[in-house]
N, C-alpha and C. Protein backbone atom coordinates (compact mmCIF):
# COMPACT_ATOMS: atom_id res chain seq x y z
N UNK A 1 50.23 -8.44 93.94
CA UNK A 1 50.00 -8.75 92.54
C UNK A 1 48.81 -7.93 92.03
N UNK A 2 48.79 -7.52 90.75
CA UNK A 2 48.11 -6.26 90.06
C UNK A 2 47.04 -7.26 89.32
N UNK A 3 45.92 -7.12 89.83
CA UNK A 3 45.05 -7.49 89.11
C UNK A 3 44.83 -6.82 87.54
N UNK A 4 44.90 -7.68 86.38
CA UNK A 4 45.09 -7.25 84.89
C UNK A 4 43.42 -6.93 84.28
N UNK A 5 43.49 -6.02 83.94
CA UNK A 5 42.10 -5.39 83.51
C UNK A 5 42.05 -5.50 82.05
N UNK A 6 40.63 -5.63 81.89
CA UNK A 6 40.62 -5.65 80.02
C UNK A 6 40.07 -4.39 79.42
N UNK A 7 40.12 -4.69 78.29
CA UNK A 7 38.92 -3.24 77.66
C UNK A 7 37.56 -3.83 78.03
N UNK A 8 37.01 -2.91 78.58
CA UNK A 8 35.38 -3.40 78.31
C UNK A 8 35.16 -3.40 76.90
N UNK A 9 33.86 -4.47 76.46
CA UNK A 9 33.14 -4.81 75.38
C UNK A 9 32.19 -3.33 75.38
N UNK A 10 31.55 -3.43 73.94
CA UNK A 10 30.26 -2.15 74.17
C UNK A 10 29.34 -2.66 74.62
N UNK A 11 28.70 -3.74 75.14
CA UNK A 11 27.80 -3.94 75.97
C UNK A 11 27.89 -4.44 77.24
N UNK A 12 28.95 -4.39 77.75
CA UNK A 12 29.43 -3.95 78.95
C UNK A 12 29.17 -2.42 79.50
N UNK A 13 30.09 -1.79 78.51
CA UNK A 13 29.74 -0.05 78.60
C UNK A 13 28.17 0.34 78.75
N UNK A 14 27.53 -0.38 78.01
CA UNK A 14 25.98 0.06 78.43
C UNK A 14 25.18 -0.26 79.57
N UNK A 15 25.69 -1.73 80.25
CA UNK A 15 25.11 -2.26 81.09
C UNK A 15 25.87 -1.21 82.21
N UNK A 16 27.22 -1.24 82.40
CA UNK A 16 27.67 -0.18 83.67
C UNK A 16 27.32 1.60 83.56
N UNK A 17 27.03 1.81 82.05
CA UNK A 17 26.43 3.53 81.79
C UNK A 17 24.93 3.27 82.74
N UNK A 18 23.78 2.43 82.47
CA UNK A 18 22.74 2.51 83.37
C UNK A 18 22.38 1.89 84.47
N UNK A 19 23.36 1.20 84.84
CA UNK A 19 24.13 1.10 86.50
C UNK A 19 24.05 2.27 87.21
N UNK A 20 24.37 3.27 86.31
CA UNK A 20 24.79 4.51 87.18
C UNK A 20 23.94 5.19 87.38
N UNK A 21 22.69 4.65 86.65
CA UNK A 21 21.41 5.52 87.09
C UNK A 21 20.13 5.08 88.16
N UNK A 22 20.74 4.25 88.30
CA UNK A 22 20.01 2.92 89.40
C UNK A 22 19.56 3.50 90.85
N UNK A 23 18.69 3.49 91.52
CA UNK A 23 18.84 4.01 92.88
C UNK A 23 18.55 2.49 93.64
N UNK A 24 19.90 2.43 94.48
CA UNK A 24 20.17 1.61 95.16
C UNK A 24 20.35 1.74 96.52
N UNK A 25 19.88 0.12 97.44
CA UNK A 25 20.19 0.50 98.85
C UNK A 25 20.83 1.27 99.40
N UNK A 26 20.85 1.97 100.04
CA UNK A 26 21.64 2.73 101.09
C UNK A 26 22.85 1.98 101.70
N UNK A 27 24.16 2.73 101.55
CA UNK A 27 25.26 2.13 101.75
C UNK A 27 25.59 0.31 101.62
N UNK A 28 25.24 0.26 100.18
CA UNK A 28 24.99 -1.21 99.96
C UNK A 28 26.18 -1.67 99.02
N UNK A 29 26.50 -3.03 98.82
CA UNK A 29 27.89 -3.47 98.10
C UNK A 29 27.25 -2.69 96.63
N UNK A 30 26.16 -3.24 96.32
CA UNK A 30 26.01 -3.39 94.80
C UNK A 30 26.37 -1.52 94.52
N UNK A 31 25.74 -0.63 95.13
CA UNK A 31 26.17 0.83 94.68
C UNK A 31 27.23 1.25 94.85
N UNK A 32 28.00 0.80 95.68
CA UNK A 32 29.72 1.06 95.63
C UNK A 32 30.18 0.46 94.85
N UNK A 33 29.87 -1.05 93.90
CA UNK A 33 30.25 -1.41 92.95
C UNK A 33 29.68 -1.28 91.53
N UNK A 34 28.57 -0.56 91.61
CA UNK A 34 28.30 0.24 90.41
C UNK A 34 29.33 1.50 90.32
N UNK A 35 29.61 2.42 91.67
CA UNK A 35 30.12 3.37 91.50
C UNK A 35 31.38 3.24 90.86
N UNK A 36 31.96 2.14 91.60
CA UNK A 36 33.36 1.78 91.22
C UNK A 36 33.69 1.76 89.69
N UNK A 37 32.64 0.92 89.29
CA UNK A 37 32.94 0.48 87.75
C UNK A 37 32.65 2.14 86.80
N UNK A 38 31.99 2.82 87.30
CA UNK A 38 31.71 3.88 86.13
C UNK A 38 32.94 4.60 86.41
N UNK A 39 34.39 4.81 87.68
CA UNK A 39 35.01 5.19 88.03
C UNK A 39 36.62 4.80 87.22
N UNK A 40 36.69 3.53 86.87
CA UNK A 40 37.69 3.07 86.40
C UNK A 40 37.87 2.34 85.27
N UNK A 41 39.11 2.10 84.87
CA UNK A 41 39.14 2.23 83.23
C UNK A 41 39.26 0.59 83.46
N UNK A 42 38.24 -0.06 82.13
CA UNK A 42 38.91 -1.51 82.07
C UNK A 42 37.95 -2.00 82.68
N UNK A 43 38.13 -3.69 82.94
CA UNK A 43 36.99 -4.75 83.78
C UNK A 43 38.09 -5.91 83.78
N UNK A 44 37.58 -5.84 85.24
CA UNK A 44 38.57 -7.51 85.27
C UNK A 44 37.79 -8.58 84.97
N UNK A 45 37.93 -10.03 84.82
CA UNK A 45 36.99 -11.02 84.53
C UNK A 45 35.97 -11.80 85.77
N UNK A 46 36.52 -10.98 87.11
CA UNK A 46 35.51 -11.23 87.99
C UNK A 46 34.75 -10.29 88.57
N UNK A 47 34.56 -9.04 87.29
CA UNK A 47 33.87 -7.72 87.87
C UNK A 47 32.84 -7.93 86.84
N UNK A 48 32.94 -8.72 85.51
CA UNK A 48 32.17 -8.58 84.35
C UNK A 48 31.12 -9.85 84.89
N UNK A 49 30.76 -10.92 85.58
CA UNK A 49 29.82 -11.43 85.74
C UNK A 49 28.53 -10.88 86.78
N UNK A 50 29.75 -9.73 87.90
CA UNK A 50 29.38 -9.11 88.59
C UNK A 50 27.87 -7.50 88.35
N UNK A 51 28.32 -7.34 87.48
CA UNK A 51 27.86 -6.12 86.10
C UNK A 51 26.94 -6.64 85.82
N UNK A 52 27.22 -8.26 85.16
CA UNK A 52 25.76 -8.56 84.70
C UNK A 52 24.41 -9.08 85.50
N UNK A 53 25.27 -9.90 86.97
CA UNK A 53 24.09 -9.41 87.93
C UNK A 53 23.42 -8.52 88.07
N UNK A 54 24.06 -7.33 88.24
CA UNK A 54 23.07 -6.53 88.78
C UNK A 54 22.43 -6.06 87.64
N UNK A 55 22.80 -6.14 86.12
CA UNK A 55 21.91 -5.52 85.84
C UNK A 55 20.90 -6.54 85.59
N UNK A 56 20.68 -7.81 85.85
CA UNK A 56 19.49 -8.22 85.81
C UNK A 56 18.78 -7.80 87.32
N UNK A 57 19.39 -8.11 88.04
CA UNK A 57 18.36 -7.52 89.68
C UNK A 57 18.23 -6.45 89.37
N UNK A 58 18.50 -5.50 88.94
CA UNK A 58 18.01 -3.80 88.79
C UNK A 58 17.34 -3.79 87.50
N UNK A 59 16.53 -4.73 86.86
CA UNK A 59 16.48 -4.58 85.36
C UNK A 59 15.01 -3.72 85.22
N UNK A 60 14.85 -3.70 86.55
CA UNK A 60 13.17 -2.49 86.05
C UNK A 60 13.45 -1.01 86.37
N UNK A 61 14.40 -0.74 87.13
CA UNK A 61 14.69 0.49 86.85
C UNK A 61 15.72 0.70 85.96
N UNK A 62 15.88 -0.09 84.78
CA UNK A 62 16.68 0.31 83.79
C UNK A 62 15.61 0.67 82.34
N UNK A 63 15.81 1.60 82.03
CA UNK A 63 14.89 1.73 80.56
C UNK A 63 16.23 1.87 79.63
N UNK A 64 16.31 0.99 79.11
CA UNK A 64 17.39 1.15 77.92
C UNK A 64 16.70 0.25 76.48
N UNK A 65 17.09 1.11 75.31
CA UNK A 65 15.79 0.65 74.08
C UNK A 65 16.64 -0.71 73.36
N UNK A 66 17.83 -1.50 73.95
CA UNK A 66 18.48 -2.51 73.76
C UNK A 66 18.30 -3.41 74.91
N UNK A 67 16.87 -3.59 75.82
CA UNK A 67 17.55 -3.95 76.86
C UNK A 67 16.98 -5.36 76.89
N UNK A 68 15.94 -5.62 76.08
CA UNK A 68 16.02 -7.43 75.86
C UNK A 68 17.07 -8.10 75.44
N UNK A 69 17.87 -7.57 74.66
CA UNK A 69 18.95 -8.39 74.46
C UNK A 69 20.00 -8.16 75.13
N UNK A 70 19.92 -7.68 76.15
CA UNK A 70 21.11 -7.05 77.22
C UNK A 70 20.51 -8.28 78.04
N UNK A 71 19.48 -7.95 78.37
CA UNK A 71 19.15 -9.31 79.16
C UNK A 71 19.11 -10.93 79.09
N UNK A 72 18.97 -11.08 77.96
CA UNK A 72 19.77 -12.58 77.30
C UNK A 72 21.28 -12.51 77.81
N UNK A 73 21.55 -11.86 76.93
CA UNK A 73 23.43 -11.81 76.98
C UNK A 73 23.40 -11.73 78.98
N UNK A 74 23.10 -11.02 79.74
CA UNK A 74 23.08 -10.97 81.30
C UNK A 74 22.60 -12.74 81.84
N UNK A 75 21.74 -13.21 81.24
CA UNK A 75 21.16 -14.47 81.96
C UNK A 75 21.94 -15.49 81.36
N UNK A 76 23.22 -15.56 80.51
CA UNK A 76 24.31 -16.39 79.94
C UNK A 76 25.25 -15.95 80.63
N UNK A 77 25.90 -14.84 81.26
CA UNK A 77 26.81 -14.12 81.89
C UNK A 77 26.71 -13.95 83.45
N UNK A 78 25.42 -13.59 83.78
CA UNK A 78 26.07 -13.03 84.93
C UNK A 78 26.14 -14.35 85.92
N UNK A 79 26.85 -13.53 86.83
CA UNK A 79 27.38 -14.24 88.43
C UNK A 79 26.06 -14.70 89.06
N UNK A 80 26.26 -16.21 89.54
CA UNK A 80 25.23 -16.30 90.68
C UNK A 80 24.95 -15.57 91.59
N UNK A 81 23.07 -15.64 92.15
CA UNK A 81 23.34 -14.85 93.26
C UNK A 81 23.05 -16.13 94.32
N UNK A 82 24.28 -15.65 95.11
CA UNK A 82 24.85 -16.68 96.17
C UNK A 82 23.85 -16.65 97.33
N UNK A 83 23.46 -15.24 97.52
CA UNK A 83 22.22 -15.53 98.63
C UNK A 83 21.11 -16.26 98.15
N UNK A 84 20.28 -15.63 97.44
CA UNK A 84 19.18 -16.48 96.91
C UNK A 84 19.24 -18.21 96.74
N UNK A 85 20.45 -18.53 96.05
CA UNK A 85 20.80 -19.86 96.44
C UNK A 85 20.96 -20.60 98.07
N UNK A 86 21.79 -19.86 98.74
CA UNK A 86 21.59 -20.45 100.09
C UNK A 86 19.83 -20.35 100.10
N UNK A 87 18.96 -19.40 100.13
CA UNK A 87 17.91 -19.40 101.30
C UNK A 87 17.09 -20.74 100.29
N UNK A 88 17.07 -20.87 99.17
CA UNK A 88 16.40 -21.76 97.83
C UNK A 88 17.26 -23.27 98.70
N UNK A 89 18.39 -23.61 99.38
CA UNK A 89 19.03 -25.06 100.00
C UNK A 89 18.07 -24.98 101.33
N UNK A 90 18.24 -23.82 101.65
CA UNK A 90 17.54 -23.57 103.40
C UNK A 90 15.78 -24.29 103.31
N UNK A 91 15.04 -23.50 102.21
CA UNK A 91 13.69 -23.73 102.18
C UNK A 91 13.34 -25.61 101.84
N UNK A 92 14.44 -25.80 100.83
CA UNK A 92 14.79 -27.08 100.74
C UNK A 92 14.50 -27.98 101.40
N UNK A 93 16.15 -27.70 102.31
CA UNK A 93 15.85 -28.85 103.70
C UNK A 93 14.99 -28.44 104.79
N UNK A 94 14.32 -27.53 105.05
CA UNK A 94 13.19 -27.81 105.77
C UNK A 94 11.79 -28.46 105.15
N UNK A 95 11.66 -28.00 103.51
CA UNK A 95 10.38 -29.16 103.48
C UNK A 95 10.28 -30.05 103.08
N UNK A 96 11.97 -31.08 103.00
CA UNK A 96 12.52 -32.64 103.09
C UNK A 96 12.12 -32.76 104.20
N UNK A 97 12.36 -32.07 105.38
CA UNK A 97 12.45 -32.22 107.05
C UNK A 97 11.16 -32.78 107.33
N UNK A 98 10.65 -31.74 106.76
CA UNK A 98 8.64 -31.51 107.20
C UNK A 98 8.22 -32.42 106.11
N UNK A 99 8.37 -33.04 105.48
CA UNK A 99 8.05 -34.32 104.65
C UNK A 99 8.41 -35.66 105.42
N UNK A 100 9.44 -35.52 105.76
CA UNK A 100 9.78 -36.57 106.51
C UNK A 100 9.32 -37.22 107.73
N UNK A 101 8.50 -36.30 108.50
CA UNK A 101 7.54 -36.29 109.71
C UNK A 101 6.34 -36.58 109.51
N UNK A 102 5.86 -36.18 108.32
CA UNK A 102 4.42 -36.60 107.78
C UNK A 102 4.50 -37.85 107.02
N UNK A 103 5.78 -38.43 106.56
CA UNK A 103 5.41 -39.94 106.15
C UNK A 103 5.79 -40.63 107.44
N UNK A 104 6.43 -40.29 108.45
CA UNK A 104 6.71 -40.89 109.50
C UNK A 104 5.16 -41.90 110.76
């Protein structure tokens, strides 16, 4: 089954145009999926929350003269980041843990 692609919005187009100028980890997901997107026509609806992650994690090496309000529109849009959440449960339950020993 063919995943159905949309038109990108124009501020989509801007957020993936300075994607492409980003210097990113070394053989890392996020630069193969910047690459990808400046590569192909369209956005599916689980590539566009994706877009707006990164461009908030990459948002200091982006100089773009729209980019406060790129960044609103990104912090309503983009995709969780799923790691940061696990280690934010991890730090969690260890200082429930370590609380729990000191009222003990």
């Amino acid at each position: 089954m063919k995943t159905e692609r949309r038109p990108v919005t124009p501020d989509e187009a801007v957020a993936v145009k300075y994607l492409g100028h980003v210097t990113y980890p070394v053989a890392s997901w996020d630069k193969r999926f910047a690459r990808h997107m400046g590569e192909v026509e369209g956005i599916t609806d689980k590539e566009a929350p994706q877009v707006w992650r990164l461009f908030k994690k990459y948002r200091r090496q982006i100089a773009c003269p729209d980019k406060a309000r790129l960044l609103a529109l990104a912090d309503t849009l983009s995709a969780p980041d799923l790691r940061k959440e696990a280690a934010l449960r991890e730090i969690r339950e260890k200082y429930d843990q370590a609380m729990k020993g000191v009222q003990a």
